[in-house]
N, C-alpha and C. Protein backbone atom coordinates (compact mmCIF):
# COMPACT_ATOMS: atom_id res chain seq x y z
N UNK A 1 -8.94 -24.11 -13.38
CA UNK A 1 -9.58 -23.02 -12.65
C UNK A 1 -8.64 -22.43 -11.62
N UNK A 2 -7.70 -23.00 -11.14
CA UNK A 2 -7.02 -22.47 -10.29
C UNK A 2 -5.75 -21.77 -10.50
N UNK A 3 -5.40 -22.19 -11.98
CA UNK A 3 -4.34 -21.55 -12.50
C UNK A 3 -4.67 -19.89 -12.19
N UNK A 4 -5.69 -19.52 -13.09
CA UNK A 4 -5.73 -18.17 -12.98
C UNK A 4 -6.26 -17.60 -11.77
N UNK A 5 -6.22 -18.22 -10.46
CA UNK A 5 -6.82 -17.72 -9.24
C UNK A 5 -5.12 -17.66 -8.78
N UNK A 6 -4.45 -18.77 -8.93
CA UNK A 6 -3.22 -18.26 -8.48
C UNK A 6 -2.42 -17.29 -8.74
N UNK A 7 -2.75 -16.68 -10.25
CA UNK A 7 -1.73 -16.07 -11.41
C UNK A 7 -2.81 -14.76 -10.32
N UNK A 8 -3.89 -14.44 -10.26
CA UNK A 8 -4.20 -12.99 -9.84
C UNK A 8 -4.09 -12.99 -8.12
N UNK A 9 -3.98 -14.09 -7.57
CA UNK A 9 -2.99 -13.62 -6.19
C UNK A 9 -1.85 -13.16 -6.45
N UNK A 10 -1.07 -13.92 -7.04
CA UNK A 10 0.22 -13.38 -7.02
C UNK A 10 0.78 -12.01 -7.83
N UNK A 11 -0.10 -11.51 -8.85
CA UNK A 11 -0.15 -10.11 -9.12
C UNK A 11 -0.52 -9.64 -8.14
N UNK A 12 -1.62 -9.77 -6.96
CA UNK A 12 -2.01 -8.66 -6.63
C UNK A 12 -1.00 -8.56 -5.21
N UNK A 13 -0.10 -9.62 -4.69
CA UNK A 13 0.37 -9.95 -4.05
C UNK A 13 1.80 -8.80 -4.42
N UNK A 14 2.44 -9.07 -5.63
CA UNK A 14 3.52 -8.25 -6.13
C UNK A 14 3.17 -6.80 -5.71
N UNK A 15 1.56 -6.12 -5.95
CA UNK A 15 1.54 -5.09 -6.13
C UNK A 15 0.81 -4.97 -4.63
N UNK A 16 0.34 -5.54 -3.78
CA UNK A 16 0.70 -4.57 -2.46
C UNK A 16 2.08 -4.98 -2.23
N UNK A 17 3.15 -5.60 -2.21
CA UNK A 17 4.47 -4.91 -1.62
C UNK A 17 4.61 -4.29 -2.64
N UNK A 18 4.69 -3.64 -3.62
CA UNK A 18 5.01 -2.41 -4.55
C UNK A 18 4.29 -1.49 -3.99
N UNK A 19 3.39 -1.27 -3.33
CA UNK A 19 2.44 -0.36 -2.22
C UNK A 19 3.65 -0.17 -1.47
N UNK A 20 3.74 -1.11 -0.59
CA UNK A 20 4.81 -1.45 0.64
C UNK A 20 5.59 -0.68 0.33
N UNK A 21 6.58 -0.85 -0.48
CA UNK A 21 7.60 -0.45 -0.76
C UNK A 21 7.48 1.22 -1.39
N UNK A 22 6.70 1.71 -2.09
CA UNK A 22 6.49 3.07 -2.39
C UNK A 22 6.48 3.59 -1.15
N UNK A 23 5.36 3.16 -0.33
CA UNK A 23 5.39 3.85 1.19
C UNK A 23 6.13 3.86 1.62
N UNK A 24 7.49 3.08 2.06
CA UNK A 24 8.34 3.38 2.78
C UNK A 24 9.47 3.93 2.63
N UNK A 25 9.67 4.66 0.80
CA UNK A 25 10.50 5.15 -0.05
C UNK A 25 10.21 6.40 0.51
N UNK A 26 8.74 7.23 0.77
CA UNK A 26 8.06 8.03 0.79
C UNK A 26 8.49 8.65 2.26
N UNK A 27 8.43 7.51 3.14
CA UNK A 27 8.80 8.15 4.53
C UNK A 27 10.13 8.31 4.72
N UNK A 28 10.60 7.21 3.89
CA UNK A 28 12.02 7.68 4.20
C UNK A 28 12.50 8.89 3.85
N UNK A 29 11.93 9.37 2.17
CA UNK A 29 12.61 10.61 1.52
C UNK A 29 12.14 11.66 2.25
N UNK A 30 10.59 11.94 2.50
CA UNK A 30 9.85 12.80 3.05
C UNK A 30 9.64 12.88 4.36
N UNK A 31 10.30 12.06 5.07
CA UNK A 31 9.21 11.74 6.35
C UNK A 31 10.12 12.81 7.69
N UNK A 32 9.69 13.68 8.00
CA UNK A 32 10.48 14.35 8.75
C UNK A 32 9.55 14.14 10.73
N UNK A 33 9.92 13.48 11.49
CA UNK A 33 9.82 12.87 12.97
C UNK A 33 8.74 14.15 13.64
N UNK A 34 9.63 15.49 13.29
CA UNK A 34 9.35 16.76 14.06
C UNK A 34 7.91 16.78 13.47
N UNK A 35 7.10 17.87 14.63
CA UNK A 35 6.02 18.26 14.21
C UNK A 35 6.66 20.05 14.12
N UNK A 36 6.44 20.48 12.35
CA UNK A 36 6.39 22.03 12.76
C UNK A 36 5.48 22.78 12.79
N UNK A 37 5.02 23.64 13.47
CA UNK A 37 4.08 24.44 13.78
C UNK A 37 4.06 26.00 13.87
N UNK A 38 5.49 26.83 13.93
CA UNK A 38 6.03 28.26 13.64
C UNK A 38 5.59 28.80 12.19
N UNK A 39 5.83 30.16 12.65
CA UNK A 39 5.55 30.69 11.01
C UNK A 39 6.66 30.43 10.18
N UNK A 40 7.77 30.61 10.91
CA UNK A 40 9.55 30.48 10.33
C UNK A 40 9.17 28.95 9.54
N UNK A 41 8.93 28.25 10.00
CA UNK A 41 8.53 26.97 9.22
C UNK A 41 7.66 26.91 8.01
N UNK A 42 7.28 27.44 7.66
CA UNK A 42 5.82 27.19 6.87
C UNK A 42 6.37 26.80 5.58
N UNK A 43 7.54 26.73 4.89
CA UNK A 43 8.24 25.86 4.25
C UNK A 43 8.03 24.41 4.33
N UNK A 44 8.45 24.41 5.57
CA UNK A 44 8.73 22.88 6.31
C UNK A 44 7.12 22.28 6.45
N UNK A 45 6.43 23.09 6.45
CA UNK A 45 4.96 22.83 6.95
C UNK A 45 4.50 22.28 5.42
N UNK A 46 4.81 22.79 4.70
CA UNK A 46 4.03 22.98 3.04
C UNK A 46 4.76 21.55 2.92
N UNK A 47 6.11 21.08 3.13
CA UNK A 47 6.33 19.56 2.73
C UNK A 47 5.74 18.79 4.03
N UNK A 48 5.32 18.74 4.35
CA UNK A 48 4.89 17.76 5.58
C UNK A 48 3.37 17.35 5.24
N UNK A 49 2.77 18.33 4.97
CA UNK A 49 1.00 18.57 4.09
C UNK A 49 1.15 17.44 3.19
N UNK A 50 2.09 17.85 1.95
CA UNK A 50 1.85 17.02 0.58
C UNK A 50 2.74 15.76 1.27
N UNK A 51 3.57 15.31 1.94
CA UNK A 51 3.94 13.96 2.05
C UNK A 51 2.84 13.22 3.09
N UNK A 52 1.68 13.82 4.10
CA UNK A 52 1.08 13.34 4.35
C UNK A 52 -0.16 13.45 3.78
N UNK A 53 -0.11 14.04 2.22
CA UNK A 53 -1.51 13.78 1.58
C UNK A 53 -0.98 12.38 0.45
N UNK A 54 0.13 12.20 0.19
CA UNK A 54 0.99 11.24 -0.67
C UNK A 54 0.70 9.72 0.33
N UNK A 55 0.84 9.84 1.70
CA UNK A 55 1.01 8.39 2.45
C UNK A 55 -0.97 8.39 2.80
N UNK A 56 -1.30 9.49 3.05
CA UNK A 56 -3.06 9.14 3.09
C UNK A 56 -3.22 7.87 1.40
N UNK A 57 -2.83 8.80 0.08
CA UNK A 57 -3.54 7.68 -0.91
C UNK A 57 -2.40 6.26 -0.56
N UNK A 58 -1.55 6.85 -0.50
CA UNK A 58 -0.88 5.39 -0.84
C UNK A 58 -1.79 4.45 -0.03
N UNK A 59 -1.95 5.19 1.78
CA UNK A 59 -2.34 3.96 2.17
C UNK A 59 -3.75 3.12 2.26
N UNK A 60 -4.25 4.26 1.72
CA UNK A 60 -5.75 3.75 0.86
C UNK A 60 -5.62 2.36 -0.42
N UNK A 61 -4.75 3.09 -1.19
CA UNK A 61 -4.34 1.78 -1.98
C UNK A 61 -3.92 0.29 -1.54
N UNK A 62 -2.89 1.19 -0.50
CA UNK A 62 -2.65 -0.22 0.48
C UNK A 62 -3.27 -1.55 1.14
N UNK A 63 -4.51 -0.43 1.47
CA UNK A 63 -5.76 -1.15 2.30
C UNK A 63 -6.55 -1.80 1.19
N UNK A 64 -6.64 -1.14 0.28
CA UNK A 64 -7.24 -1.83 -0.69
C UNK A 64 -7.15 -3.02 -1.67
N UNK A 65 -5.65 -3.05 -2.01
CA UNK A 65 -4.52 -4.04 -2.56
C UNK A 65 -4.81 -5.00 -1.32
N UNK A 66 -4.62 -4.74 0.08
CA UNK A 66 -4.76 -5.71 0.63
C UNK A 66 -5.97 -7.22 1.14
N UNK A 67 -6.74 -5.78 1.31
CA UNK A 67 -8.17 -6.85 1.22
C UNK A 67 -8.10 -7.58 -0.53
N UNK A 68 -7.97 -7.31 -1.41
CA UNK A 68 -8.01 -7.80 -2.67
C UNK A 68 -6.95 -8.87 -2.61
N UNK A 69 -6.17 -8.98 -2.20
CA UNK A 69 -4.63 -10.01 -2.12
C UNK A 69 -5.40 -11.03 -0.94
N UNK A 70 -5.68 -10.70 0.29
CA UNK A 70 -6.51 -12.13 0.83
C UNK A 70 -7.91 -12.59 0.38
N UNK A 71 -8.66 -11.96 -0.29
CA UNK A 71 -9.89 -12.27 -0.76
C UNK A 71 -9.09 -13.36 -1.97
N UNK A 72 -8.59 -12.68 -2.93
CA UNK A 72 -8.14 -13.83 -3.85
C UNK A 72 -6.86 -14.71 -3.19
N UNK A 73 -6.43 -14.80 -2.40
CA UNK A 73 -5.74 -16.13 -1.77
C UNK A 73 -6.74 -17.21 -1.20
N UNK A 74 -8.05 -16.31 -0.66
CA UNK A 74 -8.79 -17.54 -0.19
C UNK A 74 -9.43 -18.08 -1.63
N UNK A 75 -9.83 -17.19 -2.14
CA UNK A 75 -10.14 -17.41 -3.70
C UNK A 75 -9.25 -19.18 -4.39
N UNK A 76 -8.14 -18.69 -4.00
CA UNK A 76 -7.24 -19.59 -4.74
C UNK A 76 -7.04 -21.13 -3.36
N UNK A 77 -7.52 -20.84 -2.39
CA UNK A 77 -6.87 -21.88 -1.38
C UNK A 77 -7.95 -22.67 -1.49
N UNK A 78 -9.63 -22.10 -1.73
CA UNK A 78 -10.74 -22.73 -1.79
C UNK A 78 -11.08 -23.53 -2.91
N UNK A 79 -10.42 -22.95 -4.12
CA UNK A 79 -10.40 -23.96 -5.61
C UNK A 79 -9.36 -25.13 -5.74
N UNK A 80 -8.85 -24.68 -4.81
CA UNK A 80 -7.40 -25.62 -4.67
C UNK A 80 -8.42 -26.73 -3.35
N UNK A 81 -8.45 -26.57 -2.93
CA UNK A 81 -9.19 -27.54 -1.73
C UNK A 81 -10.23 -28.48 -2.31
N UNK A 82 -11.14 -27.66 -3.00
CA UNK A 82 -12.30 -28.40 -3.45
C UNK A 82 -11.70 -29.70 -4.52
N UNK A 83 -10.70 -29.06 -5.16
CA UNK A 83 -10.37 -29.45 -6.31
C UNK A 83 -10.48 -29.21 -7.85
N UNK A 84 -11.42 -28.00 -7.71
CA UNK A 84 -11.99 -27.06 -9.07
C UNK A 84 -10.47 -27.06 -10.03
């Protein structure tokens, strides 16, 4: 029983840092410090929109991968304890 409680922590474990790591690919490529707000900008404005509509899902996923990665660790620490 615990085999496969460990085998789906550790997938889900791989795939929030694959979250992790998309996100911070994202800020790095996209992530510009400045806030622009000019009309001369509105270029600059149009990438700032879609890289902060890109880090909104990611970090939905994030949050989500995450609660799912400690729910199944306790998953796996509690079958492991009992002895299941």
């Amino acid at each position: 029983m615990i085999v496969p409680l460990l085998a789906t922590f550790c997938l889900l474990l791989i795939a929030t840092l694959g979250v992790a790591a998309v996100r911070a690919l994202i800020v790095r490529s996209k992530g510009d410090d400045c806030l622009h707000l000019l009309d001369s900008d509105a270029p600059l404005i149009a990438k700032q929109k879609t890289a902060a509509r890109r880090l909104e899902i990611v970090d939905a996923w994030g949050k989500t991968l995450t609660i799912l990665t400690i729910l199944s660790g306790i998953a796996s620490y509690s079958a492991w304890w009992l002895g299941a």
